[in-house]
C-alpha atoms as a PDB file:
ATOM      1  CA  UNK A   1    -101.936  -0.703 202.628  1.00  0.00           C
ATOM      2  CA  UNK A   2    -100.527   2.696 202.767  1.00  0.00           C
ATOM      3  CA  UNK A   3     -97.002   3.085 204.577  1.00  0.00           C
ATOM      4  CA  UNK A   4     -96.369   5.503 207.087  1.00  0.00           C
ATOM      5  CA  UNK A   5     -93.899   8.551 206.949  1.00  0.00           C
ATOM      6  CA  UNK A   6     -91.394   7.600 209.578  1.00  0.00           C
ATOM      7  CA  UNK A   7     -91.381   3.808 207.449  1.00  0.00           C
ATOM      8  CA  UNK A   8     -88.502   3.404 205.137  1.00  0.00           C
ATOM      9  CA  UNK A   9     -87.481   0.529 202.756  1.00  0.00           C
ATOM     10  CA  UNK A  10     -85.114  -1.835 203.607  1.00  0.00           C
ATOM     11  CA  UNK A  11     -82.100  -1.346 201.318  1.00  0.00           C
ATOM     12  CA  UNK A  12     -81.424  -5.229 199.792  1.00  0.00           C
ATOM     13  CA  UNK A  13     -78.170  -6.961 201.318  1.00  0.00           C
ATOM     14  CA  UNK A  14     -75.054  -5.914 198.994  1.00  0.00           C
ATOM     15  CA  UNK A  15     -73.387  -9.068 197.096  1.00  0.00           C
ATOM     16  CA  UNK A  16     -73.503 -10.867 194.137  1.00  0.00           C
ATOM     17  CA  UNK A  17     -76.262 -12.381 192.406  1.00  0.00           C
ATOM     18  CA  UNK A  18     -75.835 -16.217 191.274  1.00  0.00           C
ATOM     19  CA  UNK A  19     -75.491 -15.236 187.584  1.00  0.00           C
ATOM     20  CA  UNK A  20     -72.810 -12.758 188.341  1.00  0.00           C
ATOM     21  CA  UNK A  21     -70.790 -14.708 190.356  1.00  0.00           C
ATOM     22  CA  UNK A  22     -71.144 -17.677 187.740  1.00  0.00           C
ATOM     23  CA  UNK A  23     -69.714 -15.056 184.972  1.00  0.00           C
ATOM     24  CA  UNK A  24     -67.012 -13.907 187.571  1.00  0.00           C
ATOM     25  CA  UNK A  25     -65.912 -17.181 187.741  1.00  0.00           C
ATOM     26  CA  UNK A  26     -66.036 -17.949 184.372  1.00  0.00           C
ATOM     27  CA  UNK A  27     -64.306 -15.065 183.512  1.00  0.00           C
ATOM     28  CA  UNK A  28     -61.335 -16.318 186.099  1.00  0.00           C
ATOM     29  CA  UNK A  29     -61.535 -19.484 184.424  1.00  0.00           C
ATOM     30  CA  UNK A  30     -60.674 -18.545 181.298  1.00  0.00           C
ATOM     31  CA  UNK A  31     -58.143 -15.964 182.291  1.00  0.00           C
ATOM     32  CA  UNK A  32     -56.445 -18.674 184.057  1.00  0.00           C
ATOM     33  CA  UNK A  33     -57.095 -20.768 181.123  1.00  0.00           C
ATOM     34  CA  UNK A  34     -54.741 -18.789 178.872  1.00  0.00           C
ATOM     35  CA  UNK A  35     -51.845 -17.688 180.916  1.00  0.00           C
ATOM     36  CA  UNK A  36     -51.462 -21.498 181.467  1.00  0.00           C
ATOM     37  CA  UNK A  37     -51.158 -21.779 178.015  1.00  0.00           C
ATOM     38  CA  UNK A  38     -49.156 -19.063 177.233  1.00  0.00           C
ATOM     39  CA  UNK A  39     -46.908 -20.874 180.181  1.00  0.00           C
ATOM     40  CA  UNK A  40     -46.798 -24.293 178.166  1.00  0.00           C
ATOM     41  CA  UNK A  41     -46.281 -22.696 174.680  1.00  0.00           C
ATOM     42  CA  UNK A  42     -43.484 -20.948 176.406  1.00  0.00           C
ATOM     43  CA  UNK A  43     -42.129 -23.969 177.860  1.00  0.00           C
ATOM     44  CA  UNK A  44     -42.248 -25.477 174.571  1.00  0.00           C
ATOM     45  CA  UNK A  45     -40.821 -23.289 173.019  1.00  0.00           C
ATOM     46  CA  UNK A  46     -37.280 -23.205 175.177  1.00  0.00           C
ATOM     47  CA  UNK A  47     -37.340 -26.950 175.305  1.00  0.00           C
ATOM     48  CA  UNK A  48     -37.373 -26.657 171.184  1.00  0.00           C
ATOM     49  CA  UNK A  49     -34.873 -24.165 171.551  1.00  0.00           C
ATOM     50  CA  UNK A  50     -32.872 -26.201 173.692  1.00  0.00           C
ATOM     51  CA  UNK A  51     -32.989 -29.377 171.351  1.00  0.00           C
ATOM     52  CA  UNK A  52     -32.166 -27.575 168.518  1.00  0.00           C
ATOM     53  CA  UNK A  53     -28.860 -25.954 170.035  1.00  0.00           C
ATOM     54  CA  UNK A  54     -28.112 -29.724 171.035  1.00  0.00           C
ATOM     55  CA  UNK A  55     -28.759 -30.875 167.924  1.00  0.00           C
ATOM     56  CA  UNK A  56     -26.961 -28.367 166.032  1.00  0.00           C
ATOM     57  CA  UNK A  57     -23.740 -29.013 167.823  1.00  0.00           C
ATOM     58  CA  UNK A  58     -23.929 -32.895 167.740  1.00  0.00           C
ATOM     59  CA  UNK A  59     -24.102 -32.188 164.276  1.00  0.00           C
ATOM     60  CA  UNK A  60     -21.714 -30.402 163.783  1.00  0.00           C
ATOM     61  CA  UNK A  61     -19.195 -32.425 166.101  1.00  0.00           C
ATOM     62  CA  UNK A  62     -20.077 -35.983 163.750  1.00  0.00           C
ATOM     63  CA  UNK A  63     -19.654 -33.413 160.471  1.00  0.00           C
ATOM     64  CA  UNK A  64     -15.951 -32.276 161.368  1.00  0.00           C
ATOM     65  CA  UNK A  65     -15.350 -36.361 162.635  1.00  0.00           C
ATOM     66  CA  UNK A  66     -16.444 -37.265 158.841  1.00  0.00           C
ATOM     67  CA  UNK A  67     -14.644 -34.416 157.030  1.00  0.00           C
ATOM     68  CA  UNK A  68     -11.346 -34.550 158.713  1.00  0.00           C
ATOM     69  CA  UNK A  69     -10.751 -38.382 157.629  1.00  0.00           C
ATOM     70  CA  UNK A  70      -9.019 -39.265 153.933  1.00  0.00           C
ATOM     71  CA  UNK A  71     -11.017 -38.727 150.912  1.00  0.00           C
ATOM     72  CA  UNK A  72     -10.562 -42.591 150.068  1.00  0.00           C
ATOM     73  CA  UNK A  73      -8.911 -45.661 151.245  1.00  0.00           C
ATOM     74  CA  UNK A  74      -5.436 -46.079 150.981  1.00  0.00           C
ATOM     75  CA  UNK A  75      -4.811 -48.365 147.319  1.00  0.00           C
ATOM     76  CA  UNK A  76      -8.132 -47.572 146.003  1.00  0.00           C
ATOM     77  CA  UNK A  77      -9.328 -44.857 143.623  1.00  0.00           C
ATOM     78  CA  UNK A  78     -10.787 -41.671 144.443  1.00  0.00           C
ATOM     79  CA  UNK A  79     -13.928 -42.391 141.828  1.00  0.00           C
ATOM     80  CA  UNK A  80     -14.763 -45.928 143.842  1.00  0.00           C
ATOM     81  CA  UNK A  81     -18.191 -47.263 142.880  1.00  0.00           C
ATOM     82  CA  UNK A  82     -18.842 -49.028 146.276  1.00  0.00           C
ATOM     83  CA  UNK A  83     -18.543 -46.208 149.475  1.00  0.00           C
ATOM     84  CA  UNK A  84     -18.932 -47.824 152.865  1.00  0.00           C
ATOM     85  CA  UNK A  85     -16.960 -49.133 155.273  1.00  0.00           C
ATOM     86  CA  UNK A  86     -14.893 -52.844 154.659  1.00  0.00           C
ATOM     87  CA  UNK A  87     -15.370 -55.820 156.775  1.00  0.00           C
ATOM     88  CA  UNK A  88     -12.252 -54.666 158.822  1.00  0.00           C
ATOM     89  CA  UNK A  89     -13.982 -51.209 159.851  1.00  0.00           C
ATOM     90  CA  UNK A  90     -17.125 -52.819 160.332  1.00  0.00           C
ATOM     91  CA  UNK A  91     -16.040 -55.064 163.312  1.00  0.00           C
ATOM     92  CA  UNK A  92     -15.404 -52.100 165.309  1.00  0.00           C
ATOM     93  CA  UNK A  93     -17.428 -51.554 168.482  1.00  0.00           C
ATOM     94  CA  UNK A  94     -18.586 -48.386 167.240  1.00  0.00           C
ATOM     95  CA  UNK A  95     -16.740 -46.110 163.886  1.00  0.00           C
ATOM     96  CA  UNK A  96     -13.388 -45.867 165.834  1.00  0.00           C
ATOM     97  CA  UNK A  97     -12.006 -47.669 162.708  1.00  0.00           C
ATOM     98  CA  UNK A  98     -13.326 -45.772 159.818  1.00  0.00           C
ATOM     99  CA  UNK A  99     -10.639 -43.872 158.744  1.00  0.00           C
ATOM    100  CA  UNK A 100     -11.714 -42.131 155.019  1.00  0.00           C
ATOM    101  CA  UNK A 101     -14.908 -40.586 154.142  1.00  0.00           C
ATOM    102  CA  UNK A 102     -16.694 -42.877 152.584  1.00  0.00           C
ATOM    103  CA  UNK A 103     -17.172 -45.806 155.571  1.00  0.00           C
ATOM    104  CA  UNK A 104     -19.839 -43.044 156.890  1.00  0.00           C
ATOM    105  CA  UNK A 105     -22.522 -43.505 154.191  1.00  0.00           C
ATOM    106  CA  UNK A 106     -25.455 -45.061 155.371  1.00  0.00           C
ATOM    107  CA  UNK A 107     -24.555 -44.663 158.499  1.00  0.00           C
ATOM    108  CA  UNK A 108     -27.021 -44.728 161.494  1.00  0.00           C
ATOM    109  CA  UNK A 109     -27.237 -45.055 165.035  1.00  0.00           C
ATOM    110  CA  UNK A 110     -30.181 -44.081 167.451  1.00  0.00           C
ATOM    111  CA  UNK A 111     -29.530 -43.212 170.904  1.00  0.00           C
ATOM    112  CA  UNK A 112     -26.796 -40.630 169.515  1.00  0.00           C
ATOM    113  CA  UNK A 113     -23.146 -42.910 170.470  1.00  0.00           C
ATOM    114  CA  UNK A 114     -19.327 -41.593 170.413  1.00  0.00           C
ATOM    115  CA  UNK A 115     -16.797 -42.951 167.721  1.00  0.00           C
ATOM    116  CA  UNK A 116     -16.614 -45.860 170.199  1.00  0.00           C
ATOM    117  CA  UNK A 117     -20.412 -46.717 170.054  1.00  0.00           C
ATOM    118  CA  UNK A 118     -21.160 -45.617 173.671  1.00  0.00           C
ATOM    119  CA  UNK A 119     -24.240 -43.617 174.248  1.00  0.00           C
ATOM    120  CA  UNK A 120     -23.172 -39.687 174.251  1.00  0.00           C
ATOM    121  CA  UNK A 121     -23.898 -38.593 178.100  1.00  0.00           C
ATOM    122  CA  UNK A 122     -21.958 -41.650 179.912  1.00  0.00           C
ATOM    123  CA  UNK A 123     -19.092 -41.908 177.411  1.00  0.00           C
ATOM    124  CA  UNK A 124     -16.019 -40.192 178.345  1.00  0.00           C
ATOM    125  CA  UNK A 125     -14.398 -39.439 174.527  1.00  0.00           C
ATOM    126  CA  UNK A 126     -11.668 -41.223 174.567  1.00  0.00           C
ATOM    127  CA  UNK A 127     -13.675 -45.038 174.346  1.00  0.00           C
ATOM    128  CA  UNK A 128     -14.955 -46.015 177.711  1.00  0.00           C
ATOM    129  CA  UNK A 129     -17.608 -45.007 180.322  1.00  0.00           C
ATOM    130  CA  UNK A 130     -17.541 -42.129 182.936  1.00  0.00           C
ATOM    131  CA  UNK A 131     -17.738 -42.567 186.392  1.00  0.00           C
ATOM    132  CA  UNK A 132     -21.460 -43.318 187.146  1.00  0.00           C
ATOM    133  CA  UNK A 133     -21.566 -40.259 189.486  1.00  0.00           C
ATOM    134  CA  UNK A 134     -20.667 -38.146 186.571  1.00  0.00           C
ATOM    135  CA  UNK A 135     -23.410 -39.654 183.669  1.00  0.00           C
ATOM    136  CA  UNK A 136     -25.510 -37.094 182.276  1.00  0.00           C
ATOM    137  CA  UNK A 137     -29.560 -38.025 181.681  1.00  0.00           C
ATOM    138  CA  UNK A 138     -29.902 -39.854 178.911  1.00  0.00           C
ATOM    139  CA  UNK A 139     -33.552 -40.067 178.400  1.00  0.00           C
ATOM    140  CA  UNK A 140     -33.101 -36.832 176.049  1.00  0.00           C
ATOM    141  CA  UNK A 141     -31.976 -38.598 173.550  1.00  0.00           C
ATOM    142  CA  UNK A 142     -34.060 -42.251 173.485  1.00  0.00           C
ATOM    143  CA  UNK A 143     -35.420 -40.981 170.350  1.00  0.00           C
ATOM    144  CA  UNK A 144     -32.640 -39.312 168.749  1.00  0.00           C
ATOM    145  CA  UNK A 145     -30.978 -40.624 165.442  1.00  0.00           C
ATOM    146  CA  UNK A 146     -27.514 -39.814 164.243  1.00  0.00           C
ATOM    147  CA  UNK A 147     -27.402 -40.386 160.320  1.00  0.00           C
ATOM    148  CA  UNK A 148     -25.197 -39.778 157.856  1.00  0.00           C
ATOM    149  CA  UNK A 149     -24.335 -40.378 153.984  1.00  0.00           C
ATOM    150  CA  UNK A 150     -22.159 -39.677 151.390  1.00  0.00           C
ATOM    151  CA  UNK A 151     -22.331 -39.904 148.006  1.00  0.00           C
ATOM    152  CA  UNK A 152     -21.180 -38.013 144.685  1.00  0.00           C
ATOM    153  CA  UNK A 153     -22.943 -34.856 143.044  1.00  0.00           C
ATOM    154  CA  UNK A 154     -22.547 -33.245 139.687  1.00  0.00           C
ATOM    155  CA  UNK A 155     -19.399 -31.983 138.378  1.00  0.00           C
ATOM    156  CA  UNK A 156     -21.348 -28.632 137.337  1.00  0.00           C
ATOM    157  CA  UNK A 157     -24.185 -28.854 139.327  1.00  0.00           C
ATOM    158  CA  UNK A 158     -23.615 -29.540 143.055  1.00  0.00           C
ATOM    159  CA  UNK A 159     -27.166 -29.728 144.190  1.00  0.00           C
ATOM    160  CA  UNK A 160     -27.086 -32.466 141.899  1.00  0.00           C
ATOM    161  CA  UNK A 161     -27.245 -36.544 143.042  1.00  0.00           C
ATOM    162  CA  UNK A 162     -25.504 -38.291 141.145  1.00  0.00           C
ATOM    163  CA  UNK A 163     -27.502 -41.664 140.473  1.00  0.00           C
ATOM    164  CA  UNK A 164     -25.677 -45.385 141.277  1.00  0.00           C
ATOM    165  CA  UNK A 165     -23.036 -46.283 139.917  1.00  0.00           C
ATOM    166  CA  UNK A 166     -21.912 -42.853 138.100  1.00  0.00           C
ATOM    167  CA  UNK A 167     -19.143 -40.927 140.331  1.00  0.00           C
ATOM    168  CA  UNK A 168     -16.960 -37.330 139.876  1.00  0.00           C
ATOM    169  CA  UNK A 169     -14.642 -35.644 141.510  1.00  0.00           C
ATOM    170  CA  UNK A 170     -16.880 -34.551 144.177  1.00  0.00           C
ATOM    171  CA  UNK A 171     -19.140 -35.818 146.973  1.00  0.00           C
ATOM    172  CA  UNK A 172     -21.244 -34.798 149.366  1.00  0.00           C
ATOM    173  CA  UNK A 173     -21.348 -35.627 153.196  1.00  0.00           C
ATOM    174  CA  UNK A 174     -24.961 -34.891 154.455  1.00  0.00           C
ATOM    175  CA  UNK A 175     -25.301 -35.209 158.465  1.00  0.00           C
ATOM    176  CA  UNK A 176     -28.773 -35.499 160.063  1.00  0.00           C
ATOM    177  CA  UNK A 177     -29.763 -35.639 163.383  1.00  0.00           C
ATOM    178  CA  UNK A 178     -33.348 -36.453 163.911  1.00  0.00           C
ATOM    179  CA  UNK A 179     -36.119 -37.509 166.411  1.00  0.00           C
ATOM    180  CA  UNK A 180     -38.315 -39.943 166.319  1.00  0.00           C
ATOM    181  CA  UNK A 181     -41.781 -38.896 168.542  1.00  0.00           C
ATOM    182  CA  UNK A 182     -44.321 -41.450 169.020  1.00  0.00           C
ATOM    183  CA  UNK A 183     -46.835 -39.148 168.816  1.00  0.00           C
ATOM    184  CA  UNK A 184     -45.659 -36.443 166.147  1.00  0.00           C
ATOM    185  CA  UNK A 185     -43.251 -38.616 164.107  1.00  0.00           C
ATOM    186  CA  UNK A 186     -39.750 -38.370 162.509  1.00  0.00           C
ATOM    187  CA  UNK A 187     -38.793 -34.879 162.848  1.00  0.00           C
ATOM    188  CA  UNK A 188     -35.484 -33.262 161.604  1.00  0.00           C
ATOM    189  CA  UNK A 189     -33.711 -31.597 164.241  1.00  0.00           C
ATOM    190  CA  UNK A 190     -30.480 -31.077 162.705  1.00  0.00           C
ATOM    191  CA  UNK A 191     -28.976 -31.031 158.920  1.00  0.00           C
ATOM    192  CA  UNK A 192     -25.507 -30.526 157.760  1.00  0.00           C
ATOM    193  CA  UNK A 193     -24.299 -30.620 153.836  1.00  0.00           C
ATOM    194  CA  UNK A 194     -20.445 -30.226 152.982  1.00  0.00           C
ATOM    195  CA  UNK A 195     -18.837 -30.774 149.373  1.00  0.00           C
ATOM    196  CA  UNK A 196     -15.779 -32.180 149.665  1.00  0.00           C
ATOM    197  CA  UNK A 197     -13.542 -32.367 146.251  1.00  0.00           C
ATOM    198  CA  UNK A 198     -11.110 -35.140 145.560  1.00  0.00           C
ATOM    199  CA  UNK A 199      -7.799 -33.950 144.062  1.00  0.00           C
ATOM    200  CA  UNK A 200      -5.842 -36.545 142.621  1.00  0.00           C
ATOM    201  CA  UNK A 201      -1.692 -36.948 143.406  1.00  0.00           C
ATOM    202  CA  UNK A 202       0.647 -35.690 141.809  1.00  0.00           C
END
């Protein structure tokens, strides 16, 4: 059948075909795809941040609590074989009773507590409990761990441990603060290392 002059083709309705608005969305898919993950690796990333800078500081506040006790007890030796804290110290509600360095090693606690054993975010530094209206969050730190120990090193090499029972003039006090993730593990969040020297009286 022949057409006519005056008969023209219909042009076909503009629009998408079903494959190219299946690869259209696809495309938006994916796009959408990765800026929500570059969203949640940057939210990561601050929270880590965040944790860290916590961290860091709770470290270094249970560091300068160590180091600014007595080398050693008062009527024992500076070399003593046997560091931790007596049965005196130990009957404390928390450390508020250790009083030289060595009643910190092997020392752990998890939440992170104050020198009076309460958990840091409700405790008010001076041994009790702030107002309830005035408690931080404490889920942050259900999985923290405050640890520390102390122990002697190598009169000429103080990247040295020395083994149990030899001692020196020097010790170390190593802070840690970690966190324990069910899913990932222990992780360290947090290490501090000091060498403290013991000089003897005159």
């Amino acid at each position: 059948m022949t057409r006519s002059p005056n008969q023209r083709r219909v042009p076909a309705p503009a629009g998408f075909t079903l494959i190219e608005a299946l690869v259209a969305v696809s495309i938006t898919a994916l796009a959408g795809s990765i800026l929500l993950l570059g969203t949640t690796t940057t939210l990561q990333t601050t929270d880590e941040g965040l944790y860290q800078s916590i961290a860091n500081g709770m470290a270094q506040q249970l560091m300068d609590e160590v180091a600014g006790n007595r080398y050693h007890a008062i009527g024992v030796d500076g070399r003593q074989i046997d560091l931790g804290p007596s049965s005196y110290e130990q009957q404390g509600s928390g450390r508020e009773r250790y009083d030289d360095i060595d009643d910190f090693d092997e020392w752990r606690t998890g939440p992170p507590e104050d020198p009076w054993g309460i958990t840091l975010g409700i405790d008010d530094g001076e041994g009790d409990k702030r107002h309830p209206a005035l408690h931080a969050s404490t889920r942050i730190f259900d999985h923290w761990r405050q640890e520390v120990d102390v122990y002697y090193v190598d009169e000429t090499d103080l990247t040295k441990r020395l083994p149990f029972p030899q001692t020196s003039d020097y010790r170390v006090i190593e802070v840690r603060i970690l966190h324990d993730d069910p899913e990932r593990g222990s992780r360290e969040l947090a290490k501090l290392r000091r060498v403290v020297a013991y000089v003897p009286p005159l």
